[in-house]
N, C-alpha and C. Protein backbone atom coordinates (compact mmCIF):
# COMPACT_ATOMS: atom_id res chain seq x y z
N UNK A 1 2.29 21.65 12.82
CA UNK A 1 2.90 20.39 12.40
C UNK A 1 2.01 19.74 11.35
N UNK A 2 2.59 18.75 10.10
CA UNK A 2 1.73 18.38 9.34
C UNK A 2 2.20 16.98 9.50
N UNK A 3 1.03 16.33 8.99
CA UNK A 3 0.99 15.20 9.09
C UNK A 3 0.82 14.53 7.52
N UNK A 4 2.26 13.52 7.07
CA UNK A 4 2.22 13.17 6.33
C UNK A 4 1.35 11.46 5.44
N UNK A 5 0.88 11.73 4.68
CA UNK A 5 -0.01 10.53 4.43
C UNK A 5 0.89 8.90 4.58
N UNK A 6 0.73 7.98 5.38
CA UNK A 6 1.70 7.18 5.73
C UNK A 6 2.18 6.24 4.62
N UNK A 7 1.38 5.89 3.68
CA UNK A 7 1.16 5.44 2.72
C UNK A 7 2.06 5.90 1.59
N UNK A 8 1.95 7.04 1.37
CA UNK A 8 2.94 8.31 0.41
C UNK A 8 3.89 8.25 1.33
N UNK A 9 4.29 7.95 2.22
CA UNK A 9 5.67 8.19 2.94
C UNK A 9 6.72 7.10 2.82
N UNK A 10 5.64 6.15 2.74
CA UNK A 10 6.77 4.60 2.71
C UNK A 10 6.77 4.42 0.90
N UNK A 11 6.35 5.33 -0.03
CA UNK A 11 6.90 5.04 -1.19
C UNK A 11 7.40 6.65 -1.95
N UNK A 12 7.47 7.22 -0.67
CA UNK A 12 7.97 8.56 -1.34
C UNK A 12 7.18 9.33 -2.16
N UNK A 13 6.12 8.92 -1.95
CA UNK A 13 5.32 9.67 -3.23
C UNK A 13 4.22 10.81 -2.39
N UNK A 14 4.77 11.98 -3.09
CA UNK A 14 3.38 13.12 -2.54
C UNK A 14 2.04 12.71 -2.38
N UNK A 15 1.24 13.07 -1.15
CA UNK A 15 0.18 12.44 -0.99
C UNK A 15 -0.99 12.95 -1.92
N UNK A 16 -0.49 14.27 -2.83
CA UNK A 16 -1.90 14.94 -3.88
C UNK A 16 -1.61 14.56 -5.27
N UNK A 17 -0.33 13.37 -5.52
CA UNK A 17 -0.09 13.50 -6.58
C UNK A 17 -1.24 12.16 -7.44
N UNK A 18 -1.39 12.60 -8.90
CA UNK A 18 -2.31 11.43 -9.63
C UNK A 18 -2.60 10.63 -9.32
N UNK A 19 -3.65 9.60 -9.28
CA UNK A 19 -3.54 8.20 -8.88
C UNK A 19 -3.62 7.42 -10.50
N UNK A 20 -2.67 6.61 -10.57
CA UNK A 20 -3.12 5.30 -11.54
C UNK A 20 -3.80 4.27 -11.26
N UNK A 21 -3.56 3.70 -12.23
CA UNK A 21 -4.17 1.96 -12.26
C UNK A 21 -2.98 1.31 -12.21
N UNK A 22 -3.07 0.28 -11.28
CA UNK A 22 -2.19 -1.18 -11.68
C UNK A 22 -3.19 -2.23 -12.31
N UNK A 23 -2.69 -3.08 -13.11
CA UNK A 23 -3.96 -4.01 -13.29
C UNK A 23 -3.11 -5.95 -13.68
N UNK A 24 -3.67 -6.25 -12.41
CA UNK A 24 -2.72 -7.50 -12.59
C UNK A 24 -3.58 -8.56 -11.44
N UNK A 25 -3.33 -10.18 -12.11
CA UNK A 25 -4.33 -10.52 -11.45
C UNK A 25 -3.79 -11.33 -10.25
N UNK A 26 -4.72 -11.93 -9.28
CA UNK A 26 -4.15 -12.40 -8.53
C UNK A 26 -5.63 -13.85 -8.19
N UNK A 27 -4.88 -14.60 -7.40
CA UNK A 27 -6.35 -15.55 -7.19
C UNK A 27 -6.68 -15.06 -5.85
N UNK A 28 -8.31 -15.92 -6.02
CA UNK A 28 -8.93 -15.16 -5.15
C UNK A 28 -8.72 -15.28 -3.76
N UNK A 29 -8.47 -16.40 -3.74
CA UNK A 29 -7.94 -16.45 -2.28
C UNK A 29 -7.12 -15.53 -1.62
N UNK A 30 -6.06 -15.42 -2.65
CA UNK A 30 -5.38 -14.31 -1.97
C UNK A 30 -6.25 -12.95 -1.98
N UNK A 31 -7.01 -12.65 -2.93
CA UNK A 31 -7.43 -11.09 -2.27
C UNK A 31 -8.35 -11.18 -1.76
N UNK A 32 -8.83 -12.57 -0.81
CA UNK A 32 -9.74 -12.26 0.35
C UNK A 32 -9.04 -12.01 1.36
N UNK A 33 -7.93 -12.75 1.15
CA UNK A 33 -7.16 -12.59 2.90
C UNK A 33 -6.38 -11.26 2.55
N UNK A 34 -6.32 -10.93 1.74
CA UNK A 34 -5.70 -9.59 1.16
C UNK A 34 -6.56 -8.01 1.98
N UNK A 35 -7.91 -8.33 0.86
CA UNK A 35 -8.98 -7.58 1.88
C UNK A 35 -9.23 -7.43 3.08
N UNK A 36 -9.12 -8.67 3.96
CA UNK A 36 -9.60 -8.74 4.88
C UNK A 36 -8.70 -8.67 5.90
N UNK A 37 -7.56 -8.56 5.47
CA UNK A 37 -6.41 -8.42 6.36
C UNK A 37 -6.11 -6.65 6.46
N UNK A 38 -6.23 -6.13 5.22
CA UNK A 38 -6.61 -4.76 5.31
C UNK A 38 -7.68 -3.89 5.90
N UNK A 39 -8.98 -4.51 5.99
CA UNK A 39 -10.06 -4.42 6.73
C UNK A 39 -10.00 -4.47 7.94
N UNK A 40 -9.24 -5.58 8.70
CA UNK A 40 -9.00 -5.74 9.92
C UNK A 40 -8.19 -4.36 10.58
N UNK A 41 -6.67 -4.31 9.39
CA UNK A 41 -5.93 -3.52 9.60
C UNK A 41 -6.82 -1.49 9.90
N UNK A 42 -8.03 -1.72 9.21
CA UNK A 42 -8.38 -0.54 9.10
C UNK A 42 -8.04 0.55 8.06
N UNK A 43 -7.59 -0.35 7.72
CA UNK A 43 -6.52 0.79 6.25
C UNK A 43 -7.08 0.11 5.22
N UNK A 44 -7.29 0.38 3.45
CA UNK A 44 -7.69 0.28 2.74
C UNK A 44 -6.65 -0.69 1.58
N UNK A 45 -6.77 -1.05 0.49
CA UNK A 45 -6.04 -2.36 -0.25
C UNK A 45 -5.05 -1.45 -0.57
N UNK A 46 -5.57 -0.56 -1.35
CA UNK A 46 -4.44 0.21 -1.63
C UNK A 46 -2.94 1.19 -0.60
N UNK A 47 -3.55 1.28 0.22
CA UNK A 47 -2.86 1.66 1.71
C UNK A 47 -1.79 0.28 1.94
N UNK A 48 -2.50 -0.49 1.97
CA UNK A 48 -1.60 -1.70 2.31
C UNK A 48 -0.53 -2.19 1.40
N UNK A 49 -1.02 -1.98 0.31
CA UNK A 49 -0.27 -2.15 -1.06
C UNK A 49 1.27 -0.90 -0.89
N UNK A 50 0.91 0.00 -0.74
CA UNK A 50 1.91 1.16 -0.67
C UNK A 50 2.58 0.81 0.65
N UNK A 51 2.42 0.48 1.54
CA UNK A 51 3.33 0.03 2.75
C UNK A 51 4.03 -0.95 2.76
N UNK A 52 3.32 -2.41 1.64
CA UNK A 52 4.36 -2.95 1.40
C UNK A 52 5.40 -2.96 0.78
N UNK A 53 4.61 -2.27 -0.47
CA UNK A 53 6.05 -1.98 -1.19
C UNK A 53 6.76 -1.20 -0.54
N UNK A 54 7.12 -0.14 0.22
CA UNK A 54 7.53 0.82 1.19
C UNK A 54 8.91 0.03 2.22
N UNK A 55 8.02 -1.34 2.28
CA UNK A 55 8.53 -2.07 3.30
C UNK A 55 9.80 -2.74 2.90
N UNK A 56 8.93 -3.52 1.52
CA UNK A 56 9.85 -4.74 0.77
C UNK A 56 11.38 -3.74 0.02
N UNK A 57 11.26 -2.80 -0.60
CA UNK A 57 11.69 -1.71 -0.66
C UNK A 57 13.02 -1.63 -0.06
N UNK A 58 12.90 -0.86 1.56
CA UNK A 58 13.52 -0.50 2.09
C UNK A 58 14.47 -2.26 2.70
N UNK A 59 13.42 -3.07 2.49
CA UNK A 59 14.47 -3.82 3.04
C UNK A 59 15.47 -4.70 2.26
N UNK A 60 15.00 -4.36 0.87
CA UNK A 60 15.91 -5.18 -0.18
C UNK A 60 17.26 -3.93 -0.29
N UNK A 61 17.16 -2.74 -0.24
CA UNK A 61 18.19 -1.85 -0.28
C UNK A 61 19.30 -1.84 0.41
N UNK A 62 19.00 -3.10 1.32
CA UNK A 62 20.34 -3.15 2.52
C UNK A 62 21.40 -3.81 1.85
């Protein structure tokens, strides 16, 4: 059985494929609680980033 990267799953994207850059700013406040909400979570900014969109995504498609 394989186990797919969860991250690549909620945006469809192969887990070996390229990585880019996004580059966009945000204040800081938000990417402390950003960080640190990911930190908590155990998962990384970018992990979190791909699940939401994954999330927001699937739920605007209804």
């Amino acid at each position: 059985m394989t186990t797919k990267d969860p991250a690549a799953a909620a945006t469809d994207e192969p887990a070996d494929s390229e990585n880019k850059s996004l580059n966009f700013k945000v204040s800081s406040d938000f990417k402390k609680q950003f960080k640190g909400f990911a930190v908590a979570q155990g998962i990384t900014m970018t992990e979190l980033l791909k699940e939401g969109f994954g999330l927001s995504r699937k739920m605007r498609q209804k």
